[in-house]
PDB file of N, CA and C in Angstrom:
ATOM      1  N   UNK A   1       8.605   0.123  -2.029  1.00  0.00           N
ATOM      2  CA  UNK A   1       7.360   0.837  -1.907  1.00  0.00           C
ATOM      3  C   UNK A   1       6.239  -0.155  -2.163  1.00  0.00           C
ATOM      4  N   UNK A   2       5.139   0.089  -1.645  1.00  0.00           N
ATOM      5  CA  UNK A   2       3.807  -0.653  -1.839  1.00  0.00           C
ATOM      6  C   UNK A   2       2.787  -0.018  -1.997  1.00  0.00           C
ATOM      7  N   UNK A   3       1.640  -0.320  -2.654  1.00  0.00           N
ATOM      8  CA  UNK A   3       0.613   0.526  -2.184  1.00  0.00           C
ATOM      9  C   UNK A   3      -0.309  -0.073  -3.408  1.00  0.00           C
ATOM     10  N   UNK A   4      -1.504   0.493  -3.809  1.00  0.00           N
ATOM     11  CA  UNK A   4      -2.309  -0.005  -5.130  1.00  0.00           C
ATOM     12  C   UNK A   4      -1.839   1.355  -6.537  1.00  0.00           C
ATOM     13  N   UNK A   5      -1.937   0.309  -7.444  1.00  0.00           N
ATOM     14  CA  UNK A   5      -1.951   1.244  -8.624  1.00  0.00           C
ATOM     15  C   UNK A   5      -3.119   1.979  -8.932  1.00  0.00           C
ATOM     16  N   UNK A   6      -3.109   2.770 -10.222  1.00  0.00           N
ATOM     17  CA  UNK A   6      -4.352   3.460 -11.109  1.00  0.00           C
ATOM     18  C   UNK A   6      -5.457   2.343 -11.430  1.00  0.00           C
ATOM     19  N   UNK A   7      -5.570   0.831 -11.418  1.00  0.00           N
ATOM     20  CA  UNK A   7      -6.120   0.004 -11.783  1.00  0.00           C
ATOM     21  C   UNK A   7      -6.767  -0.604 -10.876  1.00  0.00           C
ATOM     22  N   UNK A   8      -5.952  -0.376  -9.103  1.00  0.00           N
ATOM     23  CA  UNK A   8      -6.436  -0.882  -8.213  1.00  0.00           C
ATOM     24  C   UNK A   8      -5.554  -1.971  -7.935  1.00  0.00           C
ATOM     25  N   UNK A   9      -4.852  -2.384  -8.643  1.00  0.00           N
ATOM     26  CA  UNK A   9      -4.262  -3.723  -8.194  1.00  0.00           C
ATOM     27  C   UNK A   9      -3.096  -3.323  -7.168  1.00  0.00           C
ATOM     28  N   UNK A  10      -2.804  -3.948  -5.865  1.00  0.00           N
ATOM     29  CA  UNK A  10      -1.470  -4.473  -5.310  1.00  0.00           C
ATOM     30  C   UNK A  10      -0.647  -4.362  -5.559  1.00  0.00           C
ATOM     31  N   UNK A  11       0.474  -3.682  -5.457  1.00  0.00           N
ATOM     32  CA  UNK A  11       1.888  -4.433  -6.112  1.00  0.00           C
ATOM     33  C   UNK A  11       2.888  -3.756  -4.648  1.00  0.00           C
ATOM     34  N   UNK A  12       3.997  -4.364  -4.937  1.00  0.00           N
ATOM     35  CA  UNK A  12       5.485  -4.228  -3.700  1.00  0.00           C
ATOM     36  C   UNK A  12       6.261  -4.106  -4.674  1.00  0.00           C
ATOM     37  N   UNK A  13       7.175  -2.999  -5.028  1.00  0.00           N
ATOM     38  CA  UNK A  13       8.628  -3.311  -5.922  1.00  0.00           C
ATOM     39  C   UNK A  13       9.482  -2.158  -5.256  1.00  0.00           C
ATOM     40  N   UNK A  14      10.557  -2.064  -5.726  1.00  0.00           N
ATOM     41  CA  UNK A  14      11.961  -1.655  -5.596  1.00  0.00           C
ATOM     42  C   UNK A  14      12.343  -0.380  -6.231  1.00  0.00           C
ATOM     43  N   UNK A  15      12.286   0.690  -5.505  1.00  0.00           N
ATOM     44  CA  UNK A  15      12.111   1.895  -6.355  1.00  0.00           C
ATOM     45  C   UNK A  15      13.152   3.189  -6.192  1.00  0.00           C
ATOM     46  N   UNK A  16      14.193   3.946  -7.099  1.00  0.00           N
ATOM     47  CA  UNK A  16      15.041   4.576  -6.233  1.00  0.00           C
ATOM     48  C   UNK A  16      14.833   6.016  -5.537  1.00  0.00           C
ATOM     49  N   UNK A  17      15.146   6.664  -4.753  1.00  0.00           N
ATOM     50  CA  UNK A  17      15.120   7.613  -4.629  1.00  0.00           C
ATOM     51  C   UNK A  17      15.854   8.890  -5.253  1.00  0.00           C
ATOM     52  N   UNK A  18      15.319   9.904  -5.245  1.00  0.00           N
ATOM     53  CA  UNK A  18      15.916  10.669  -6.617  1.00  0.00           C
ATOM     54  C   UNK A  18      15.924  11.617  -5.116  1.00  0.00           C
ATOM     55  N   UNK A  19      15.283  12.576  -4.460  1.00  0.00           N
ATOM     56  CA  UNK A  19      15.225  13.681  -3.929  1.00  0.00           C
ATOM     57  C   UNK A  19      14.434  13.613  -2.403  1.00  0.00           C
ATOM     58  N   UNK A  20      15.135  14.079  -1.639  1.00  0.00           N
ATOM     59  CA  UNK A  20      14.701  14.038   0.083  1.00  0.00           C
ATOM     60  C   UNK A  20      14.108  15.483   0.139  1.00  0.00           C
ATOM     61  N   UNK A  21      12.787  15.948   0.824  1.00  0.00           N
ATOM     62  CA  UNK A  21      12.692  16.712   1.853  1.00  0.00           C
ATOM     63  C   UNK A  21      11.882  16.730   2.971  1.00  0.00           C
ATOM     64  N   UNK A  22      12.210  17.427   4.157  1.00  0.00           N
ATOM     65  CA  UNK A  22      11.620  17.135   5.228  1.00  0.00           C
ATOM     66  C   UNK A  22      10.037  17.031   5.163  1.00  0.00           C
ATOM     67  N   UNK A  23       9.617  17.386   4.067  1.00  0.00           N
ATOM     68  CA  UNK A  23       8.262  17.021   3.971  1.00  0.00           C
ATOM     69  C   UNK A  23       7.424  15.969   2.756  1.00  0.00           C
ATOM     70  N   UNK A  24       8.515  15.509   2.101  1.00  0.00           N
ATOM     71  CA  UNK A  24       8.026  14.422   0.531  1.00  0.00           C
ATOM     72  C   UNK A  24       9.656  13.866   0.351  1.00  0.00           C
ATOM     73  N   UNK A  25       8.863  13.419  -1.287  1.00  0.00           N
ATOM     74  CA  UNK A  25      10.606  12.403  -1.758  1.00  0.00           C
ATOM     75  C   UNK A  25      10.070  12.932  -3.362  1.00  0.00           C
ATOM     76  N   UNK A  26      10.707  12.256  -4.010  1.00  0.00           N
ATOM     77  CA  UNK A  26      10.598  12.205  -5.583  1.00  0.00           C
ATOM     78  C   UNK A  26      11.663  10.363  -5.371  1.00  0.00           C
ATOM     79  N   UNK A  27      10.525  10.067  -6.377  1.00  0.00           N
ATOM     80  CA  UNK A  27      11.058   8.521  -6.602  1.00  0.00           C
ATOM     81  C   UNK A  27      11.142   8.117  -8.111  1.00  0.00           C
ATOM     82  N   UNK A  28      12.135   7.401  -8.063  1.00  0.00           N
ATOM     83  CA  UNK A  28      12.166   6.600  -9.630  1.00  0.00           C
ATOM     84  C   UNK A  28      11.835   5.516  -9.759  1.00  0.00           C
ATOM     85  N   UNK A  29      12.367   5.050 -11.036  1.00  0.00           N
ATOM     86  CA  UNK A  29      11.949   4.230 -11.764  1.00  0.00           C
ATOM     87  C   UNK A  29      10.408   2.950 -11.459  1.00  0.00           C
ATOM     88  N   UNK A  30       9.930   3.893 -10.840  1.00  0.00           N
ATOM     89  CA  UNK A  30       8.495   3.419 -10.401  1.00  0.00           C
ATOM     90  C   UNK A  30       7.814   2.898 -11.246  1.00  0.00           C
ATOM     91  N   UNK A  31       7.294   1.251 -11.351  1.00  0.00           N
ATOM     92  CA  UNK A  31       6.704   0.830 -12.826  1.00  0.00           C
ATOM     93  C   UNK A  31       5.128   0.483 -12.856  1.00  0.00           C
ATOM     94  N   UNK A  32       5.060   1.341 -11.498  1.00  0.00           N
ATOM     95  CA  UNK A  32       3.569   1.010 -11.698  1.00  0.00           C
ATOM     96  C   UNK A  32       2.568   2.318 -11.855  1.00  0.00           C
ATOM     97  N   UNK A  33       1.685   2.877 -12.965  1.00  0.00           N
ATOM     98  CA  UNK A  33       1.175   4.119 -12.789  1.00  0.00           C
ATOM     99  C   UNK A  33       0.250   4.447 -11.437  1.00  0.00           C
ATOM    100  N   UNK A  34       0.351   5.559 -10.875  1.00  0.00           N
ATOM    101  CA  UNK A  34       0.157   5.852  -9.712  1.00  0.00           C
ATOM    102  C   UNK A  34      -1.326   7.027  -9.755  1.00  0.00           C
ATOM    103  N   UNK A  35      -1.910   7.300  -9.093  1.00  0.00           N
ATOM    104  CA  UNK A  35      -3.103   8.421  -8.859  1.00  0.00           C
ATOM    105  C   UNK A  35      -2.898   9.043  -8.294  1.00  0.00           C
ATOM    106  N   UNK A  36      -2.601  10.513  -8.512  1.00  0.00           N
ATOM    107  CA  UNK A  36      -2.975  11.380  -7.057  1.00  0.00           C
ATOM    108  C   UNK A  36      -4.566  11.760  -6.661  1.00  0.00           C
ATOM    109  N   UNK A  37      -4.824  11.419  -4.887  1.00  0.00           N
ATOM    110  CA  UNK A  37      -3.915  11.640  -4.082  1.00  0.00           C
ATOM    111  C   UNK A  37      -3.819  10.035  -3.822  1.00  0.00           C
ATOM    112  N   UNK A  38      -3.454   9.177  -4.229  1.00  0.00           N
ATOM    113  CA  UNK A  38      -3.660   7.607  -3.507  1.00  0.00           C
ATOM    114  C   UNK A  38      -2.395   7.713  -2.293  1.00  0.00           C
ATOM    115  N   UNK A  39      -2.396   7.114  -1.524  1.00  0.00           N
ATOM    116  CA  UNK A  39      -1.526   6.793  -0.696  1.00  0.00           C
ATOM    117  C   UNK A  39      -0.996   5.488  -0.338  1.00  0.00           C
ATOM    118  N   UNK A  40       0.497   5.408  -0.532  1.00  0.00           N
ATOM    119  CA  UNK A  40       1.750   4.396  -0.153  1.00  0.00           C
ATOM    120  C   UNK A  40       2.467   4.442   0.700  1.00  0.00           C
ATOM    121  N   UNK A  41       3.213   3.338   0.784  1.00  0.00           N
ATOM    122  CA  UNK A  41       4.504   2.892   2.078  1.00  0.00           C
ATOM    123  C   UNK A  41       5.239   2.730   1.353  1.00  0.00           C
ATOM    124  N   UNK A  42       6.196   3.994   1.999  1.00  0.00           N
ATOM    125  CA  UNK A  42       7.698   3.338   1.479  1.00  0.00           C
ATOM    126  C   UNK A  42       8.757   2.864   2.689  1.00  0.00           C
ATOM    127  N   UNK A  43       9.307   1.965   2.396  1.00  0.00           N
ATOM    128  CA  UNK A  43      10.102   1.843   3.275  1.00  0.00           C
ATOM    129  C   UNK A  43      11.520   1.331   3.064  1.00  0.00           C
ATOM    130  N   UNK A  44      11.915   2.187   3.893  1.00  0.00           N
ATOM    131  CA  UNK A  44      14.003   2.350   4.375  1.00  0.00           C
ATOM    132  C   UNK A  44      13.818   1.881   5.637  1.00  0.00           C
ATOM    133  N   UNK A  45      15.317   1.159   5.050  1.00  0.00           N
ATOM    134  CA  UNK A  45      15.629   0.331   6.600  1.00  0.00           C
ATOM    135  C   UNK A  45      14.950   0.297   7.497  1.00  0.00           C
ATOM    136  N   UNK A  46      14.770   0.308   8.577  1.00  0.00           N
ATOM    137  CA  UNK A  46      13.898  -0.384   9.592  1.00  0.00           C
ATOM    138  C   UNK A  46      12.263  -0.046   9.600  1.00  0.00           C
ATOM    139  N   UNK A  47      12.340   1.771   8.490  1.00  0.00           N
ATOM    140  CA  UNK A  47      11.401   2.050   8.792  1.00  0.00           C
ATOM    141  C   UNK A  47      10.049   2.089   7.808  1.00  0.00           C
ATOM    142  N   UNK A  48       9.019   2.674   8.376  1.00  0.00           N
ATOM    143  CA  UNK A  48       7.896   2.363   7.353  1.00  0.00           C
ATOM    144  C   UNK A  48       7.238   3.538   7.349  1.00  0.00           C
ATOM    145  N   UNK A  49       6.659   4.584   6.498  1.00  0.00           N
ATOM    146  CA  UNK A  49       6.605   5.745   6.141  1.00  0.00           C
ATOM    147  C   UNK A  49       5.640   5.869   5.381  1.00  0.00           C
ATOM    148  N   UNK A  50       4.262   6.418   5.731  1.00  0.00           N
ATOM    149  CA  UNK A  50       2.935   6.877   4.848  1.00  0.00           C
ATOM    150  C   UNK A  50       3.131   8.004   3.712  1.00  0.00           C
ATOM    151  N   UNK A  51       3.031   8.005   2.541  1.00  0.00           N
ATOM    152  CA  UNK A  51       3.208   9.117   1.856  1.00  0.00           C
ATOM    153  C   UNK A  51       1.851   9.630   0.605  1.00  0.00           C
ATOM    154  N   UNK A  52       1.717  10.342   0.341  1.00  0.00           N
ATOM    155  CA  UNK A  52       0.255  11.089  -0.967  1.00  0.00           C
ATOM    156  C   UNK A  52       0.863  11.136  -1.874  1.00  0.00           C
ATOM    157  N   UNK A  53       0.460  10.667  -2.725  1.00  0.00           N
ATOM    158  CA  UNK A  53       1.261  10.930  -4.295  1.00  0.00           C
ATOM    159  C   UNK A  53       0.823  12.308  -4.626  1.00  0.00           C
ATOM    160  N   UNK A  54       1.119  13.500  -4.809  1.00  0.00           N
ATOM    161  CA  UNK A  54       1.233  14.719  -5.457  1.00  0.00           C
ATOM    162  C   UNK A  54       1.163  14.756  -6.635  1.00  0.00           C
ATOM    163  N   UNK A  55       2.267  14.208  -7.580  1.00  0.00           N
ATOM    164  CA  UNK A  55       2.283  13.900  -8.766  1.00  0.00           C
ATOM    165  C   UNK A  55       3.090  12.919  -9.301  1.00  0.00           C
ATOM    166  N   UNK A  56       3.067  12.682 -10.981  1.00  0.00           N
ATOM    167  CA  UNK A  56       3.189  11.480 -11.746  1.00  0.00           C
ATOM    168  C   UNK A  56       4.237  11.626 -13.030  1.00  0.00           C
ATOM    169  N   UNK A  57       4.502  11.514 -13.642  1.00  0.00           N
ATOM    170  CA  UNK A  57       5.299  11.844 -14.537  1.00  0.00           C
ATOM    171  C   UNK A  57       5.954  10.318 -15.427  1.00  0.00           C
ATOM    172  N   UNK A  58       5.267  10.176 -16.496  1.00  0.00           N
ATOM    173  CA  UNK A  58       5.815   8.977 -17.332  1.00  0.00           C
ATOM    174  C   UNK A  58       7.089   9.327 -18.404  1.00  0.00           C
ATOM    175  N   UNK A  59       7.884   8.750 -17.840  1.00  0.00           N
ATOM    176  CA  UNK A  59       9.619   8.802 -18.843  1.00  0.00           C
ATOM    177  C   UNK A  59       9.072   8.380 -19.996  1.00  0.00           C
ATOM    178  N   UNK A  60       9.944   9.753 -21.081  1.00  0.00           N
ATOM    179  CA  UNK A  60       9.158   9.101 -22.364  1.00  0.00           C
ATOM    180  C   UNK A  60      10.298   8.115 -22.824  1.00  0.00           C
ATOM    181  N   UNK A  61       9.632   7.131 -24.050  1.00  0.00           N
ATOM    182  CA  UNK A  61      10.127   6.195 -24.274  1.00  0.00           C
ATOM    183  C   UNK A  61      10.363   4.930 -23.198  1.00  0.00           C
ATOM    184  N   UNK A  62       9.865   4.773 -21.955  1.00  0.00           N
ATOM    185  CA  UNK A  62      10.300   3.925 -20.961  1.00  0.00           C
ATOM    186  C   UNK A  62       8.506   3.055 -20.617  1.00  0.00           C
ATOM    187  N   UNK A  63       8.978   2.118 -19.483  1.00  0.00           N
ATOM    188  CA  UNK A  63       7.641   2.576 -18.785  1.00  0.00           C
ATOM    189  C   UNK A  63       7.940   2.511 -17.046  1.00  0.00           C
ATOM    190  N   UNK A  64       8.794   3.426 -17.530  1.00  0.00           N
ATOM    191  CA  UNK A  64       8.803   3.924 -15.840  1.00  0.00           C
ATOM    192  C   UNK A  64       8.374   5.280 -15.483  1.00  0.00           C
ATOM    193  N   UNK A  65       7.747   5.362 -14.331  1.00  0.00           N
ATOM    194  CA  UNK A  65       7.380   6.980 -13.742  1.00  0.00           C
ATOM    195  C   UNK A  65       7.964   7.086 -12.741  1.00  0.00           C
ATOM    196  N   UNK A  66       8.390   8.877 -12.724  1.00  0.00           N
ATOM    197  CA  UNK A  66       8.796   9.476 -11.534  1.00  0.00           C
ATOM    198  C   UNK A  66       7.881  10.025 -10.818  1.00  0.00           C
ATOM    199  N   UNK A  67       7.559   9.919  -9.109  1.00  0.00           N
ATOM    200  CA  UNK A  67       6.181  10.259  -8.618  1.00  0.00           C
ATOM    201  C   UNK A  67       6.878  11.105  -7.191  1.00  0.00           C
ATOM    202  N   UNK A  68       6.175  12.114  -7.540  1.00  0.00           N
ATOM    203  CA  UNK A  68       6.348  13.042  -5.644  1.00  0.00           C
ATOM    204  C   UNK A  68       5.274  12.886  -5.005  1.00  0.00           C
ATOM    205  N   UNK A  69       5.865  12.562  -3.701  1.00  0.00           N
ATOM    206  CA  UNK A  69       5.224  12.339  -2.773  1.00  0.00           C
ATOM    207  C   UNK A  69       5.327  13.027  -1.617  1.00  0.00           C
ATOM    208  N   UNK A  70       3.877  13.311  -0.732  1.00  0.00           N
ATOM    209  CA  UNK A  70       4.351  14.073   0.341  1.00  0.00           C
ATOM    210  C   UNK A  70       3.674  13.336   1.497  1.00  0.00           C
ATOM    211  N   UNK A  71       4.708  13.207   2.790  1.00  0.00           N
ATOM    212  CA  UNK A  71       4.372  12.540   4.142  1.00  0.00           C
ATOM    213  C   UNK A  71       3.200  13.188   4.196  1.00  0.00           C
ATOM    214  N   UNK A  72       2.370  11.817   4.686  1.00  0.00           N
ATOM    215  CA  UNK A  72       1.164  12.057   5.604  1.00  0.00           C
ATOM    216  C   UNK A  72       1.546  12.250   6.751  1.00  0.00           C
ATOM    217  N   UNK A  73       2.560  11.784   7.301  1.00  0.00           N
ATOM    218  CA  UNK A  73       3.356  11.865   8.969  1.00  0.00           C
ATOM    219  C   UNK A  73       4.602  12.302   9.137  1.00  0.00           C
ATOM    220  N   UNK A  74       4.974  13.333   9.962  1.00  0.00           N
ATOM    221  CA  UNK A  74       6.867  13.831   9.936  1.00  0.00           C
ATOM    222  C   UNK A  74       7.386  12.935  10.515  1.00  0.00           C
ATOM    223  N   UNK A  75       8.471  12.535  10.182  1.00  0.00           N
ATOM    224  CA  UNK A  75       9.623  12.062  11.241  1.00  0.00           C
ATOM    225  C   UNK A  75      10.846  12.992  10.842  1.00  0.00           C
ATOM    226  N   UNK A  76      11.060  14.094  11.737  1.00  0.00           N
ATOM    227  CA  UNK A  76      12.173  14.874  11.627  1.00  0.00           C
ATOM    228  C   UNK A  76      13.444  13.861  11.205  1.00  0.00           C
ATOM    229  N   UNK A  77      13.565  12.718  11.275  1.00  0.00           N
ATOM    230  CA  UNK A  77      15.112  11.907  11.007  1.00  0.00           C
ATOM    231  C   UNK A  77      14.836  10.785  10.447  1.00  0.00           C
ATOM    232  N   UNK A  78      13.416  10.457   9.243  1.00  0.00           N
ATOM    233  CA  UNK A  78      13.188   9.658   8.872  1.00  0.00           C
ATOM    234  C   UNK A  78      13.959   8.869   7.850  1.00  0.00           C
ATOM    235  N   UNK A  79      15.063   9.791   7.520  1.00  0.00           N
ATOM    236  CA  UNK A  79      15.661   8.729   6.559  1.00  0.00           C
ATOM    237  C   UNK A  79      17.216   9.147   7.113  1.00  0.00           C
ATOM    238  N   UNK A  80      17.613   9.467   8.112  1.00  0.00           N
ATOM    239  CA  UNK A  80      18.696   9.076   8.956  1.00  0.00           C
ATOM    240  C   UNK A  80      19.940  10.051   8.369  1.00  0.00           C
ATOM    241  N   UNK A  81      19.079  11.472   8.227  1.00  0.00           N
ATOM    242  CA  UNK A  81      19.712  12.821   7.835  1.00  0.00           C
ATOM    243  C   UNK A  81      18.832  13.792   8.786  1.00  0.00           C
ATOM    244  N   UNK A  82      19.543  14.806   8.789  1.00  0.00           N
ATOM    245  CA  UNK A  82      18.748  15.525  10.166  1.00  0.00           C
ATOM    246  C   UNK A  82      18.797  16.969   9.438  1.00  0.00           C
ATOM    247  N   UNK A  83      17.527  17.314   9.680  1.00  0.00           N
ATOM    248  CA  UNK A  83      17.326  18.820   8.747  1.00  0.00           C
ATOM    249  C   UNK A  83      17.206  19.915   9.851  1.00  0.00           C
ATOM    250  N   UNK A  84      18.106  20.245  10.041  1.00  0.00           N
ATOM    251  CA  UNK A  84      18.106  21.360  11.547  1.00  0.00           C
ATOM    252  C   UNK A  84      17.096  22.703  11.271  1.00  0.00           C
ATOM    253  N   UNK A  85      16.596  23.017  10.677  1.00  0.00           N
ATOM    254  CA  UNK A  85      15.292  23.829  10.303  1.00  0.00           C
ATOM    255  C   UNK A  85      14.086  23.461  10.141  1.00  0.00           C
ATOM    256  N   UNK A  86      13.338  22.031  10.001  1.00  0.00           N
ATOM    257  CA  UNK A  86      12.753  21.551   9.996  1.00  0.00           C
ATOM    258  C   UNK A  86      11.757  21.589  11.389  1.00  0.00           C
ATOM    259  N   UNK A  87      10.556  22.535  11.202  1.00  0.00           N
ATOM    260  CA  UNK A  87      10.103  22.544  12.239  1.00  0.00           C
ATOM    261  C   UNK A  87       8.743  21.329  12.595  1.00  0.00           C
ATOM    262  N   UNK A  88       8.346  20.627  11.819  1.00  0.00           N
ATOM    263  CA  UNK A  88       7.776  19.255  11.695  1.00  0.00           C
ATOM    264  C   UNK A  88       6.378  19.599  11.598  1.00  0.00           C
ATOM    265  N   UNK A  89       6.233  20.429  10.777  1.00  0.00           N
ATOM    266  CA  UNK A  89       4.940  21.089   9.771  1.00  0.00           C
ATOM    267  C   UNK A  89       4.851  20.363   8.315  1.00  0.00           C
ATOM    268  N   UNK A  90       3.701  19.836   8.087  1.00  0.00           N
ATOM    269  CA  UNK A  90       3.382  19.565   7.166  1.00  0.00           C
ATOM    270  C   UNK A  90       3.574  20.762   5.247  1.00  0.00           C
ATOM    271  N   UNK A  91       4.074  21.049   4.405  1.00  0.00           N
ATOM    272  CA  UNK A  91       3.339  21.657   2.949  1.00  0.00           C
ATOM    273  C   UNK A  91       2.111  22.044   3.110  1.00  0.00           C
ATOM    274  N   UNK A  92       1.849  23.564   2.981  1.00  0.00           N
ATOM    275  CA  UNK A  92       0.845  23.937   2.656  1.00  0.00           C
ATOM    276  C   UNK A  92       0.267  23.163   1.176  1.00  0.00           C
ATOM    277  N   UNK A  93      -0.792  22.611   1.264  1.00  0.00           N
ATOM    278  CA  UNK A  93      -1.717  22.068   0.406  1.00  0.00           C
ATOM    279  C   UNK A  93      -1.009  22.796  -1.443  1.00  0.00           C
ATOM    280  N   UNK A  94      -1.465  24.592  -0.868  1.00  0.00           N
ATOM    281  CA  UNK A  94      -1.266  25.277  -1.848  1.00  0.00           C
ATOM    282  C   UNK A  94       0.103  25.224  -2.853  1.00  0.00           C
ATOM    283  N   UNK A  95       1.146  24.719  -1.952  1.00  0.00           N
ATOM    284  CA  UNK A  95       2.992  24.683  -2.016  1.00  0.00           C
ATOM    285  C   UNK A  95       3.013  23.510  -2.845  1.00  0.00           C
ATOM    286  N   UNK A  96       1.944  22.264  -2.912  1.00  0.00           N
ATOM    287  CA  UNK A  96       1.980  21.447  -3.912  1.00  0.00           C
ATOM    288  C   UNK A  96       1.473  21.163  -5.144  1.00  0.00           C
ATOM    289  N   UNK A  97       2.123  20.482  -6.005  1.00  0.00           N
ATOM    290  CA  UNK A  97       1.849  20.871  -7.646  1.00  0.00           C
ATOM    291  C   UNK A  97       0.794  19.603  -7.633  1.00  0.00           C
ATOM    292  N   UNK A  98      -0.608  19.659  -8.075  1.00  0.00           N
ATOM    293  CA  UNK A  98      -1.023  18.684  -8.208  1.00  0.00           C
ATOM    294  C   UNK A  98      -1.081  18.488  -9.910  1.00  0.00           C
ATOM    295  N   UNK A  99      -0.128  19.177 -10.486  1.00  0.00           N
ATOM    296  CA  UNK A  99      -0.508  18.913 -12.126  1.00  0.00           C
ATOM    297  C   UNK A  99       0.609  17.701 -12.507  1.00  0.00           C
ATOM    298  N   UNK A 100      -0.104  16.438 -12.931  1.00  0.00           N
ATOM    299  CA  UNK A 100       0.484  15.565 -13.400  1.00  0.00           C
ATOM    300  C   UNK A 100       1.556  16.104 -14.938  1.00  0.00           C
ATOM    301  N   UNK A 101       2.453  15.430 -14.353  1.00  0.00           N
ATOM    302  CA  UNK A 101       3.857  15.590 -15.427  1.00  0.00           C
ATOM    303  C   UNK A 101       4.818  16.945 -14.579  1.00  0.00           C
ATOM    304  N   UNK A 102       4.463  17.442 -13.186  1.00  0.00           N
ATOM    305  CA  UNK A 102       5.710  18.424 -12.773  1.00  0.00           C
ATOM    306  C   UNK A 102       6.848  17.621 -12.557  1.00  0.00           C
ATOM    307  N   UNK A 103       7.981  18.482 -12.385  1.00  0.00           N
ATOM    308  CA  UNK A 103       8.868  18.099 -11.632  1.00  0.00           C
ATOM    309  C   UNK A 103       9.578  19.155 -10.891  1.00  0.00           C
TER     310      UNK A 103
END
């Protein structure tokens, strides 16, 4: 993933995925604090993928955060699983938690 932190600065690191849906992710061990709504790239294999941070969540005792994110853009088969209900509609605005610390 890439994108700027809460500070503004740059960074590129290595981050896992915890949760897929046809419209966001939930990511781990993310070590850089994040803003909603800032927007990042994550990218799997070949591809490269715009996403909004929704929300933030700092592991206590760590300094890693878990952050949801939701596509700015669909790709019905973006991570090379196919969601046969997926009609390639964005989350209602309302459907997302913007309160830092959900999960």
């Amino acid at each position: 993933m890439k994108g700027k932190d809460s500070s503004g600065k740059a960074f590129e690191e290595l981050v896992h995925t915890l949760d897929v849906t046809p419209v966001g992710i939930r990511l781990g061990s993310v070590r850089h604090e994040l803003n909603v709504p800032d927007e990042v790239t994550v990218f799997y294999r070949t591809r490269r993928m715009q996403f909004r941070v929704v929300w933030t969540k700092k592991l206590k005792g760590t300094s890693e955060f878990q952050v949801g994110l939701q596509a700015v853009t669909q790709d019905r088969e973006a991570w090379g699983m196919s969601f046969p209900d997926f009609q390639g509609q964005s989350a209602p605005q309302s459907a997302v938690s913007h309160v830092s610390g959900a999960v």
